[in-house]
Protein backbone atom coordinates (compact mmCIF):
# COMPACT_ATOMS: atom_id res chain seq x y z
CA UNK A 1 121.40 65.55 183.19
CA UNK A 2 117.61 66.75 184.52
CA UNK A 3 114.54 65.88 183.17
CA UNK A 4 111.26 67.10 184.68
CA UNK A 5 107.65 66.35 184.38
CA UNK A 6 105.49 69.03 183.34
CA UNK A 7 101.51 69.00 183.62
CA UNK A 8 101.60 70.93 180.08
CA UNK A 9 104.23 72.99 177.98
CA UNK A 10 103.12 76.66 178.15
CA UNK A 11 105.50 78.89 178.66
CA UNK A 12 104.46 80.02 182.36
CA UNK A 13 105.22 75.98 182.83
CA UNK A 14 108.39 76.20 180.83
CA UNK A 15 109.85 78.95 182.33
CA UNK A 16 108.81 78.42 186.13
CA UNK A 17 110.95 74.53 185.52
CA UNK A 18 113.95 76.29 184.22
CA UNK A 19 114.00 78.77 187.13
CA UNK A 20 113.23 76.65 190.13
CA UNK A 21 114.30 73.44 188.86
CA UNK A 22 117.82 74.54 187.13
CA UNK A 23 119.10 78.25 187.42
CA UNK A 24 118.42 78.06 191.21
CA UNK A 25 119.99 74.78 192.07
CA UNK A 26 123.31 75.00 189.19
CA UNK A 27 122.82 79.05 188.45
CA UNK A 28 122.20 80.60 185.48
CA UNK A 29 123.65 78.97 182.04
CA UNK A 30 125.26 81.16 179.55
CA UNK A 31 123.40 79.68 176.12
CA UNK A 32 120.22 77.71 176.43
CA UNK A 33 119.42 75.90 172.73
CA UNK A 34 116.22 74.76 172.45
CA UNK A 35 114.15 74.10 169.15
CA UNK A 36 111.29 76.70 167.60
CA UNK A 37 108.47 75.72 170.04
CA UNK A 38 105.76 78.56 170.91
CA UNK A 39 106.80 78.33 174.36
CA UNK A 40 110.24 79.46 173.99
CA UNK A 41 109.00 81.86 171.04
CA UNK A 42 106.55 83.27 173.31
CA UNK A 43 107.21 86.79 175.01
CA UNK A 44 107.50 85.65 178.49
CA UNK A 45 110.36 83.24 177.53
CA UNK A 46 112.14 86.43 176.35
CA UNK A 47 111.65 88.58 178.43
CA UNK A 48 113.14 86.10 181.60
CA UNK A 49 116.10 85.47 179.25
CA UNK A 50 116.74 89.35 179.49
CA UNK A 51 115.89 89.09 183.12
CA UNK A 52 118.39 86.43 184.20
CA UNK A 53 120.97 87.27 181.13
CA UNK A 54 121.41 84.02 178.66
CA UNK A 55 121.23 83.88 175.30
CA UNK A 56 118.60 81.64 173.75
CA UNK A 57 120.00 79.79 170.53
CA UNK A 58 117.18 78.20 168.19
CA UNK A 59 117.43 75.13 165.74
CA UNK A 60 116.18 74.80 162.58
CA UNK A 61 113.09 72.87 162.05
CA UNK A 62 112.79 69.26 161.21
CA UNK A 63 116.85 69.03 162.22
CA UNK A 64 117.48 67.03 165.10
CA UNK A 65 121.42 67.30 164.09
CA UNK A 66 121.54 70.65 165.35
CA UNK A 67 121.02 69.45 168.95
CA UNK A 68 122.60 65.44 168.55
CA UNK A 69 123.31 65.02 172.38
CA UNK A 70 120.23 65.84 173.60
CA UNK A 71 118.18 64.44 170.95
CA UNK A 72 119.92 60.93 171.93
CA UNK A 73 120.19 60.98 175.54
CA UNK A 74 116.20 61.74 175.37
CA UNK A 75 116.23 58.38 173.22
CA UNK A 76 117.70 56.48 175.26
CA UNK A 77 115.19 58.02 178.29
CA UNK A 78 112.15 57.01 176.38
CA UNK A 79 113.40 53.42 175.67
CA UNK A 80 114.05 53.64 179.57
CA UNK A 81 110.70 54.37 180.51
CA UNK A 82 108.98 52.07 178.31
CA UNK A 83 110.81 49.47 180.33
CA UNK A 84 108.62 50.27 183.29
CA UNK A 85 105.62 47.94 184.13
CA UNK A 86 102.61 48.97 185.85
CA UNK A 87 104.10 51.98 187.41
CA UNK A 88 103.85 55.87 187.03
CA UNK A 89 106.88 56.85 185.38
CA UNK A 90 106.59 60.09 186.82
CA UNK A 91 107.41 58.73 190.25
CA UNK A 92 110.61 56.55 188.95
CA UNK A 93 111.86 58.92 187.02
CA UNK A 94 114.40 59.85 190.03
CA UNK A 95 115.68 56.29 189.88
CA UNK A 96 116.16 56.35 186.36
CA UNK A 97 118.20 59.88 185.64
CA UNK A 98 119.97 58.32 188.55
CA UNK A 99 121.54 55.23 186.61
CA UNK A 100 121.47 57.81 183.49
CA UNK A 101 123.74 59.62 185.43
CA UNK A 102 126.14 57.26 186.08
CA UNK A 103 126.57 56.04 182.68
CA UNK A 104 130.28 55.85 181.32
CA UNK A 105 130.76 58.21 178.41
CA UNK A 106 133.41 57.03 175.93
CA UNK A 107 133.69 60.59 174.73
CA UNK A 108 134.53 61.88 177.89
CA UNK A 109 136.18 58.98 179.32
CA UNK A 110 133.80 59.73 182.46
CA UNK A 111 130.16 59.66 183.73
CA UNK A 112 127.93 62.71 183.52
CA UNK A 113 128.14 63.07 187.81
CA UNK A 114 131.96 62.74 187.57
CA UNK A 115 131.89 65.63 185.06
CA UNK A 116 129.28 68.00 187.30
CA UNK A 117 131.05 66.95 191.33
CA UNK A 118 134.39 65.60 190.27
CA UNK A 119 134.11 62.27 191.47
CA UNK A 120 131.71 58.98 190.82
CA UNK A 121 128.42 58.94 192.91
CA UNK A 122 127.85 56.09 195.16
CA UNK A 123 125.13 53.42 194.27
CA UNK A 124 123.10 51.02 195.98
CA UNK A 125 125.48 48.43 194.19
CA UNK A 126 128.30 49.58 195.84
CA UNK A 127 130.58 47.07 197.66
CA UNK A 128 134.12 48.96 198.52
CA UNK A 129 133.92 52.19 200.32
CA UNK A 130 136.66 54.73 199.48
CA UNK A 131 138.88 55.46 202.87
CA UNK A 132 140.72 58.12 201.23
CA UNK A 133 139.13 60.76 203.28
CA UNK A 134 140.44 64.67 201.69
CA UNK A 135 139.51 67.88 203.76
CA UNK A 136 136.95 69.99 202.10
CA UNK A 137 139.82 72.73 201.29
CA UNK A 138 141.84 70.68 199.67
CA UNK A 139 138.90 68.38 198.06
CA UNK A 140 137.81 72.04 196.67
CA UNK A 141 141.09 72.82 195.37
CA UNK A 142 141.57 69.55 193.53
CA UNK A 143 137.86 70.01 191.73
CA UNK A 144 139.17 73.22 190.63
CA UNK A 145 142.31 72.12 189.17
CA UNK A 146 140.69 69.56 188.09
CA UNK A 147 137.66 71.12 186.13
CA UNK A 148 140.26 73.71 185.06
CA UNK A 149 142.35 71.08 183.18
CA UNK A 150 139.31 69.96 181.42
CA UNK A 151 139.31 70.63 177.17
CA UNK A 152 136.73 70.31 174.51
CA UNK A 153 136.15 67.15 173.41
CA UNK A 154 136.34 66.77 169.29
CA UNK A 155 132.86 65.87 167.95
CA UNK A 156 131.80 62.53 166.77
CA UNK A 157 130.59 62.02 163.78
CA UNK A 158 128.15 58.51 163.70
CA UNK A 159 127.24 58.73 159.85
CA UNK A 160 129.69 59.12 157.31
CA UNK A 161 127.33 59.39 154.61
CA UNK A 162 127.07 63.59 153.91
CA UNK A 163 123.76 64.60 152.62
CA UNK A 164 123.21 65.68 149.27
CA UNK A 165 123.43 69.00 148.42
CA UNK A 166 122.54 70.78 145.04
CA UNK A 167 125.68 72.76 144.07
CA UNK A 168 123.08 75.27 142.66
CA UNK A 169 122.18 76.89 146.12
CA UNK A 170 125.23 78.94 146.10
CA UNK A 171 123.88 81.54 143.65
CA UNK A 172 120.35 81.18 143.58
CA UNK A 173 117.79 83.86 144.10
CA UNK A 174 114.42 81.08 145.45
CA UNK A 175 114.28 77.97 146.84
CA UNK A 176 111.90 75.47 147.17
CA UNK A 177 111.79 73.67 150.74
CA UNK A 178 111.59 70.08 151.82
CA UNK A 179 108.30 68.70 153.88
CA UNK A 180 109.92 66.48 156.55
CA UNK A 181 106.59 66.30 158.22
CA UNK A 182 103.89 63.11 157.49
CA UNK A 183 102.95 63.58 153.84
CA UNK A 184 99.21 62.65 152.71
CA UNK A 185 99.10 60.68 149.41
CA UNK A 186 100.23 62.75 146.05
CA UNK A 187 101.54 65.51 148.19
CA UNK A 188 104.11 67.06 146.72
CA UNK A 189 107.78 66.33 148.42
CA UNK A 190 108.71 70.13 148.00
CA UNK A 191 106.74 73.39 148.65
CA UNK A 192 107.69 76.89 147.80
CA UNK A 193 108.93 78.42 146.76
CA UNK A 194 110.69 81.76 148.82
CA UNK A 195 112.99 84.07 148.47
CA UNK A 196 116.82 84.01 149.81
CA UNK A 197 117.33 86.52 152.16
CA UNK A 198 120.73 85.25 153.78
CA UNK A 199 122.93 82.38 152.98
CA UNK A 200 125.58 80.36 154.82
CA UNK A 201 127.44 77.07 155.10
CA UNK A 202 124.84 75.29 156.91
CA UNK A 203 121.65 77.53 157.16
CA UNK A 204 119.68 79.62 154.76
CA UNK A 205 117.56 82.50 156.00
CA UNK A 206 114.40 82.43 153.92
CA UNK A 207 111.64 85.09 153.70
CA UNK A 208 107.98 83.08 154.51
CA UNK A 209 105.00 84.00 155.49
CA UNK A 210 106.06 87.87 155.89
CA UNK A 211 109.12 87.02 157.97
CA UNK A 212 112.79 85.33 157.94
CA UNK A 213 112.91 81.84 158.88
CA UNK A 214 116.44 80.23 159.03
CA UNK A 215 115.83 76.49 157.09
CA UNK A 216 118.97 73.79 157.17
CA UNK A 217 120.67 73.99 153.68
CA UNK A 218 120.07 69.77 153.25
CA UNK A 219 116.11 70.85 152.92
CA UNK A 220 116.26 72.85 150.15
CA UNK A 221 116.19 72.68 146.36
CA UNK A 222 117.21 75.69 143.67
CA UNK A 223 114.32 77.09 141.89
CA UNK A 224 115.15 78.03 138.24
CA UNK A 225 113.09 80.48 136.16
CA UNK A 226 112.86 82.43 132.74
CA UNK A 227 112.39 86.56 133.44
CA UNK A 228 108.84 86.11 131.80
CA UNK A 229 108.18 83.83 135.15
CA UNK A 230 109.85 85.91 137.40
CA UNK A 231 106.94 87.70 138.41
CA UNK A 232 104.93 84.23 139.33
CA UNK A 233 107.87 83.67 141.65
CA UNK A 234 107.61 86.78 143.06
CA UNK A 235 103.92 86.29 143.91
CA UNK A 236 104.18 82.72 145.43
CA UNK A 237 106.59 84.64 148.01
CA UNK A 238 104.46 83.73 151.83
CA UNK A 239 102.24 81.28 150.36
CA UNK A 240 102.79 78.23 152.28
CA UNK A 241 99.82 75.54 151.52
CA UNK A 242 101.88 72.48 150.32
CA UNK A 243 98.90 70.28 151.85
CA UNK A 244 96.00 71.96 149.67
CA UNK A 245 95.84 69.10 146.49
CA UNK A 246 95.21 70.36 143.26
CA UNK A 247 91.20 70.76 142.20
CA UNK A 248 90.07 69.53 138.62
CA UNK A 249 87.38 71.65 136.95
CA UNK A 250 84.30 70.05 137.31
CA UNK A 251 82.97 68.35 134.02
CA UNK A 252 78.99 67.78 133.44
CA UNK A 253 78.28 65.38 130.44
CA UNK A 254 75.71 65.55 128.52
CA UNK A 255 73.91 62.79 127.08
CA UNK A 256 71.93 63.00 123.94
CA UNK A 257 68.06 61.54 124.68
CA UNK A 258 67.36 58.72 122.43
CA UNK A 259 65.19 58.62 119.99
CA UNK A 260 61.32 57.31 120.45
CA UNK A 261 60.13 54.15 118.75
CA UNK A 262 58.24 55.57 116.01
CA UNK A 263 55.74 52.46 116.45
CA UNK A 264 53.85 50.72 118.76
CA UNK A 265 52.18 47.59 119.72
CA UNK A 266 48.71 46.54 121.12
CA UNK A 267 48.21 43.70 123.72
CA UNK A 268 44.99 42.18 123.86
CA UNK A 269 44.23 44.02 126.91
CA UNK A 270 44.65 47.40 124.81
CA UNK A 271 48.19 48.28 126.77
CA UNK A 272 50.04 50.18 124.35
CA UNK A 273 53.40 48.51 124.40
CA UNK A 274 56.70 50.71 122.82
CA UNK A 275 59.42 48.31 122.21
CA UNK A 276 63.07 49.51 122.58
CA UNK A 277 64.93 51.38 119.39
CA UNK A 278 67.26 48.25 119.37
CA UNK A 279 64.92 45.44 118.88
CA UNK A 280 63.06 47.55 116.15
């Protein structure tokens, strides 16, 4: 587990953290997953993962599933900060990956150092030191065999509860998409809609805004037509402005003028005085 602080996230920052900070200290990872940010969209990003030689996986948007583990272990190193009082977190976030380190995992059955050097770290806590001294060949040896013996752990489901799914989506031909993001008032729920390009269990690959974007199948609704509509359908294809609401024709009424008093009244002073249609 590594966290760093970054001033910003370009991707000159991005990428210079993942070289010096990770590929030169545990050398270079075979898959990197991160979500559809412009850094890691952005040329340089690709061109150092042809340069160093790992692949670059992408989530879909608005799915923290896709990436569970590191969506809650970052949890759980926000509610860590926040505990701080008073103090740059920047400067204790050493001490905290530290504890976060040395966490037991249930699934496991061993901390996150025991799973990277093959035996617990020691903490300031500590009371019993370990006599069993091994030599460095042997020590080696044993992390080998050890790390060797090592199988993939089963995933864990935490919600039973599947998401609904509209049994429609295995034949249609457009979709209308989900806004997960913070809707203003009468926005509509759905936008859309777009044409299926590619379809799986999971993901859809949808054609917007002039190129494929791969949207997770629980964010999507069929779209059903007539052929006399088809050609609306066709024409909403890379419009995507579900924030714009709806404008009403303007509407000028017209009043009719009233009608004058057809008499009027002297004052002593000679005012002429014109008394209202209703009182005549």
């Amino acid at each position: 587990m590594e966290a760093f602080p970054m001033p910003d996230i370009r991707a000159e920052t991005v990428a210079d953290n993942i070289l010096k900070g990770w590929i030169s200290r545990f050398g270079t990872p075979l898959v990197i997953t991160t979500d559809q940010g412009t850094q890691f969209e952005a040329q340089l990003f690709q061109e150092l993962s042809k340069l160093i030689g790992f692949k670059c996986n992408k989530t879909t948007t608005y799915h923290p599933q896709a990436n569970g583990c590191i969506e809650r272990w970052r949890r759980t190193l926000k509610a860590s900060i926040t505990c701080l009082e008073n103090e740059s977190w920047t400067k204790s976030l050493p001490i905290i990956l530290l504890g976060l380190r040395t966490i037991w995992r249930a699934d496991f059955e061993a901390t996150p150092a025991e799973l990277l050097y093959g035996e617990s770290i020691r903490l300031p806590c500590d009371f019993f030191e370990d006599t069993l001294f091994l030599p460095q060949s042997e020590f080696v040896q044993t992390l080998k065999a050890t790390i060797k013996d090592f199988k993939p752990v089963p995933f864990s489901y935490h919600s039973k509860q599947k998401p609904f799914i509209f049994k429609d989506l295995k034949d249609c031909s457009h979709v209308f998409v989900r806004t997960d993001s913070v809707r203003r008032s009468l926005q509509p729920p759905y936008h859309g809609t777009y044409k299926v390009i590619n379809r799986s269990d999971k993901v859809f690959t949808l054609f917007i805004k002039g190129k494929n974007v791969n949207i997770s199948i629980d964010r999507l609704k069929p779209c059903f037509s007539d052929n006399s509509s088809e050609s609306d359908i066709e024409s909403s294809i890379g419009e995507d402005i579900p924030n714009e609401p709806a404008k009403m024709p303007e509407k000028r009424i017209r009043f009719a003028p009233l009608p004058l008093p057809a008499s009027t009244r002297a004052t002593r002073g000679g005012r002429q005085v014109r008394l209202p249609v209703c009182y005549q």
